[in-house]
Protein backbone atom coordinates (compact mmCIF):
# COMPACT_ATOMS: atom_id res chain seq x y z
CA UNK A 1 2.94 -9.30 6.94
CA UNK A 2 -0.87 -9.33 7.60
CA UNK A 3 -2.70 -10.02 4.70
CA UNK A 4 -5.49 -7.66 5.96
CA UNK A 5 -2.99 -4.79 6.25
CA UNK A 6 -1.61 -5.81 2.63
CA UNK A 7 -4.92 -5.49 0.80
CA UNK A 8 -5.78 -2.57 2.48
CA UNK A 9 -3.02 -0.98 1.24
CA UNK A 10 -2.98 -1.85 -2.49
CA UNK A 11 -6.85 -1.19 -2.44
CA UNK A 12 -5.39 2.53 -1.08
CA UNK A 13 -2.49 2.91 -3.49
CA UNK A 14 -4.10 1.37 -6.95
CA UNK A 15 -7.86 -0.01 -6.05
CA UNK A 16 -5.86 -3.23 -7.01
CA UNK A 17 -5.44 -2.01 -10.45
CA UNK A 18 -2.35 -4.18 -12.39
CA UNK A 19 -1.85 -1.74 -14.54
CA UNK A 20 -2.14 1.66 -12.45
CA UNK A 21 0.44 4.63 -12.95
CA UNK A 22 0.81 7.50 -10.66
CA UNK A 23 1.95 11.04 -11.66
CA UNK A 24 5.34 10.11 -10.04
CA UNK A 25 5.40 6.89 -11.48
CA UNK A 26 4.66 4.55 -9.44
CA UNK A 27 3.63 1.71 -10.54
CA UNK A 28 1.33 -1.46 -10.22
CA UNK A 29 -1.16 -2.47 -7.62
CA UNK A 30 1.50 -1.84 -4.89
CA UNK A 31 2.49 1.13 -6.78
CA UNK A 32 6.29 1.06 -6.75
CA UNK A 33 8.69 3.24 -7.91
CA UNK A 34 11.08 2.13 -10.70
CA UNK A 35 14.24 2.60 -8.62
CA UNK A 36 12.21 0.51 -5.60
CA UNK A 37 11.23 -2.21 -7.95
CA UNK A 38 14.78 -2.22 -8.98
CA UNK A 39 16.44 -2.92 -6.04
CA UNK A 40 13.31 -5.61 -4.93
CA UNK A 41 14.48 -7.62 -8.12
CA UNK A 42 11.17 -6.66 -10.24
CA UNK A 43 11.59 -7.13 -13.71
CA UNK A 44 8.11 -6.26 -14.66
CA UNK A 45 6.31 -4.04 -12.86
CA UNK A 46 3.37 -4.83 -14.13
CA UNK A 47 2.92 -8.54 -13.45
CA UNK A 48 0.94 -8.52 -10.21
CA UNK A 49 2.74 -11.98 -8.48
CA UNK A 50 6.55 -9.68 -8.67
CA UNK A 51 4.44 -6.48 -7.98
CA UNK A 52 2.76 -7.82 -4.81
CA UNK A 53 5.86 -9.69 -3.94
CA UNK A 54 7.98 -7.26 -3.83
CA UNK A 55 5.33 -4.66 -2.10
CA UNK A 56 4.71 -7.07 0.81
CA UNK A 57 9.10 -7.57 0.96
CA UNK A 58 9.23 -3.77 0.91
CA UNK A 59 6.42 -3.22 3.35
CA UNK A 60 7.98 -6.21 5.96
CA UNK A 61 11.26 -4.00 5.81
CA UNK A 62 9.79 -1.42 6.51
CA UNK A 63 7.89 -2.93 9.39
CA UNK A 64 11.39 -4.68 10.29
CA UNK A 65 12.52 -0.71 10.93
CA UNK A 66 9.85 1.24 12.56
CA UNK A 67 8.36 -1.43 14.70
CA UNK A 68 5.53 -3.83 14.24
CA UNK A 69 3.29 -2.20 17.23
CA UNK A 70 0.20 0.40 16.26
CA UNK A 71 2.45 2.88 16.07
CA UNK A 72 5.29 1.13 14.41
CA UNK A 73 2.56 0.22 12.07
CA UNK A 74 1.09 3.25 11.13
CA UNK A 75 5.10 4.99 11.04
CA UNK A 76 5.71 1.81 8.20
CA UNK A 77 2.88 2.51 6.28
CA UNK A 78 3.63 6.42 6.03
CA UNK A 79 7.08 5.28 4.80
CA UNK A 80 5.47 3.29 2.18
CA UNK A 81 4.23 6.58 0.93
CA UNK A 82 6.90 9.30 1.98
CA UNK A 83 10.09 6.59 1.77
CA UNK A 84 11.51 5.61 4.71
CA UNK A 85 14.07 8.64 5.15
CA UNK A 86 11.72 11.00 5.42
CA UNK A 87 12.42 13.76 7.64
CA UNK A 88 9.45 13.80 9.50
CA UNK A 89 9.41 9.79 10.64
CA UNK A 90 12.21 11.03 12.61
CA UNK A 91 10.49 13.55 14.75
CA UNK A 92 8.55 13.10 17.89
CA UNK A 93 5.85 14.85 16.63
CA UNK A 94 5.52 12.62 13.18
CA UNK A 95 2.13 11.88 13.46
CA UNK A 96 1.30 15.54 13.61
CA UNK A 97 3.34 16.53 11.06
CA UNK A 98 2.03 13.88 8.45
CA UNK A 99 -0.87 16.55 8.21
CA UNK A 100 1.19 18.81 6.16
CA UNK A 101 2.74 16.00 4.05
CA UNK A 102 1.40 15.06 0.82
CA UNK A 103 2.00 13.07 -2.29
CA UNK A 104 -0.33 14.82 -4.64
CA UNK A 105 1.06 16.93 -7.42
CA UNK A 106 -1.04 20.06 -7.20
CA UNK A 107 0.21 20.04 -3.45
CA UNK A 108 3.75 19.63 -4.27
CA UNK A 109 3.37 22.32 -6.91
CA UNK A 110 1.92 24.59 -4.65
CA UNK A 111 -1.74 24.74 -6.80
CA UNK A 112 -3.71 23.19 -3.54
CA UNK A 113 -3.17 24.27 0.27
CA UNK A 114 -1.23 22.15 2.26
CA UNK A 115 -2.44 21.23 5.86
CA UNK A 116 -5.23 19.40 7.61
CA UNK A 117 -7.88 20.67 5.16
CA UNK A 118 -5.82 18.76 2.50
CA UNK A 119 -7.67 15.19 1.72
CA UNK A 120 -4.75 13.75 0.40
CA UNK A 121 -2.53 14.19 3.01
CA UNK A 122 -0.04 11.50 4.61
CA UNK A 123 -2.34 11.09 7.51
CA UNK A 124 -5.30 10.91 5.87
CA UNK A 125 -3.81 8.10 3.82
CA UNK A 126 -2.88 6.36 6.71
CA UNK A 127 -6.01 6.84 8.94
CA UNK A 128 -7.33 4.81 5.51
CA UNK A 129 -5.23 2.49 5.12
CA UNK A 130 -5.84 1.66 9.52
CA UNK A 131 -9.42 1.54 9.45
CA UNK A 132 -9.56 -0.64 6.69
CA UNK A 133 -6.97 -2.94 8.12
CA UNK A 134 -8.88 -2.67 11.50
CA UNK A 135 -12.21 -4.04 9.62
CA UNK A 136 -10.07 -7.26 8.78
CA UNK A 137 -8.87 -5.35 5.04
CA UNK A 138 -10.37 -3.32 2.45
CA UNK A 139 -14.35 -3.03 2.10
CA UNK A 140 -14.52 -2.93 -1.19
CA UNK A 141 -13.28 -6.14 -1.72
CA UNK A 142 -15.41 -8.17 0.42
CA UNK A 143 -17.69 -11.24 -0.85
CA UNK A 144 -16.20 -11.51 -4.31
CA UNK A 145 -16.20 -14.73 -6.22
CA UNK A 146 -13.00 -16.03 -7.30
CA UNK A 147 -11.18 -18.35 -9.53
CA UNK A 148 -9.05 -21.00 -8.82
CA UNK A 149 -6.06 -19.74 -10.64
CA UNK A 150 -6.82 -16.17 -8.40
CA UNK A 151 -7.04 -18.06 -5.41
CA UNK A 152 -3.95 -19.81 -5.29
CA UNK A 153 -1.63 -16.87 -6.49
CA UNK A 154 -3.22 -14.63 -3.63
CA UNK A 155 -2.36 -17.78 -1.33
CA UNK A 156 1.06 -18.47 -2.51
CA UNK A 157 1.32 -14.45 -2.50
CA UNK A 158 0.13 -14.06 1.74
CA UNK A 159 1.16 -17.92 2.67
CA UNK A 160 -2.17 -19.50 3.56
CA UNK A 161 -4.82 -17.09 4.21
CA UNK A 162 -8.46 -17.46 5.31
CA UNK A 163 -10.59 -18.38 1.80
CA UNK A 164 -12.32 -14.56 3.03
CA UNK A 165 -8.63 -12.87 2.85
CA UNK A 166 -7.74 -14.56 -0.47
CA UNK A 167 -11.07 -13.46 -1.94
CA UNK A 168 -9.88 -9.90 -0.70
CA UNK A 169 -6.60 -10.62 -2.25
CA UNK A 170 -7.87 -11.68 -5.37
CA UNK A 171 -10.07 -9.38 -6.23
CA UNK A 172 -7.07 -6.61 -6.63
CA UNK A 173 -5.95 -9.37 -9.10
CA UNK A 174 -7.81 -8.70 -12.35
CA UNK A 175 -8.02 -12.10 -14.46
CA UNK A 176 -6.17 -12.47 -17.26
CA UNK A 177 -8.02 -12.68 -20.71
């Protein structure tokens, strides 16, 4: 998996954050769901090497399903955030229909509209998640100084990266201490 796309989905789902919890709880910077870190083998969700691990093994399956082409792409990475069986993946008109999905709880609960107008909509995550991928991974991660330590997990996490796409990788991983 791209390292670029990687980090520019973990700065979407957590800004990196090791210990970040969503209302449904997922969890960690790739924000996983308990019964997805399960099944991936994660015994703590919180420690970012099995977090990021199993993310990118998650991710590549889903990327293994839906095609690794733009559109393959962009169908994996609203998986990541719908699950892969979700209804509308499976329609010709997906990408359309992402509009009206949405992972935020006042959505779900019917509190804020659902539709295009709707910032937190599927689509909006991915059109995100793309253009930061397509700028070579998240900008808010660029030109960061990093440890050693940092360095060589985020290179051991994405094989051998660029020293530019381990700094971006590294900066989602806080230091310890």
């Amino acid at each position: 998996v791209d390292p670029n796309l990687v980090v520019s989905l973990m700065s979407q789902e957590s800004r990196g954050k090791t210990r970040a919890k969503s209302w449904a709880d997922a969890r960690g910077p790739m924000q996983l769901m308990p019964g997805t870190a399960r099944k991936l083998g994660v015994t703590d969700v919180y420690d970012p090497e099995q977090n990021i691990d199993a993310g990118v093994r998650y991710l590549r399956s889903l990327i293994d399903r839906f095609g690794d082409d733009e559109q393959g792409l962009k169908k994996s990475i609203a998986a990541y955030n719908l699950g892969p069986d979700s209804k509308i993946l499976q329609s010709k008109d997906w990408w359309n229909k992402l509009q009206y999905a949405s992972n935020d709880k006042e959505v779900q609960q019917g509190r804020k509209p659902r539709g295009p107008s709707d910032k937190t909509n599927t689509q909006n995550y991915v059109k995100n998640i793309w253009s930061n991928y397509m700028k070579g991974g998240a900008p808010t991660v660029m030109n960061y100084e990093i440890s050693e330590d940092t360095a060589k997990l985020a290179k051991r996490l994405f094989g051998s990266p660029s020293r530019q796409t381990a700094a971006k990788a590294a900066k989602l991983i806080p230091e310890s201490g």
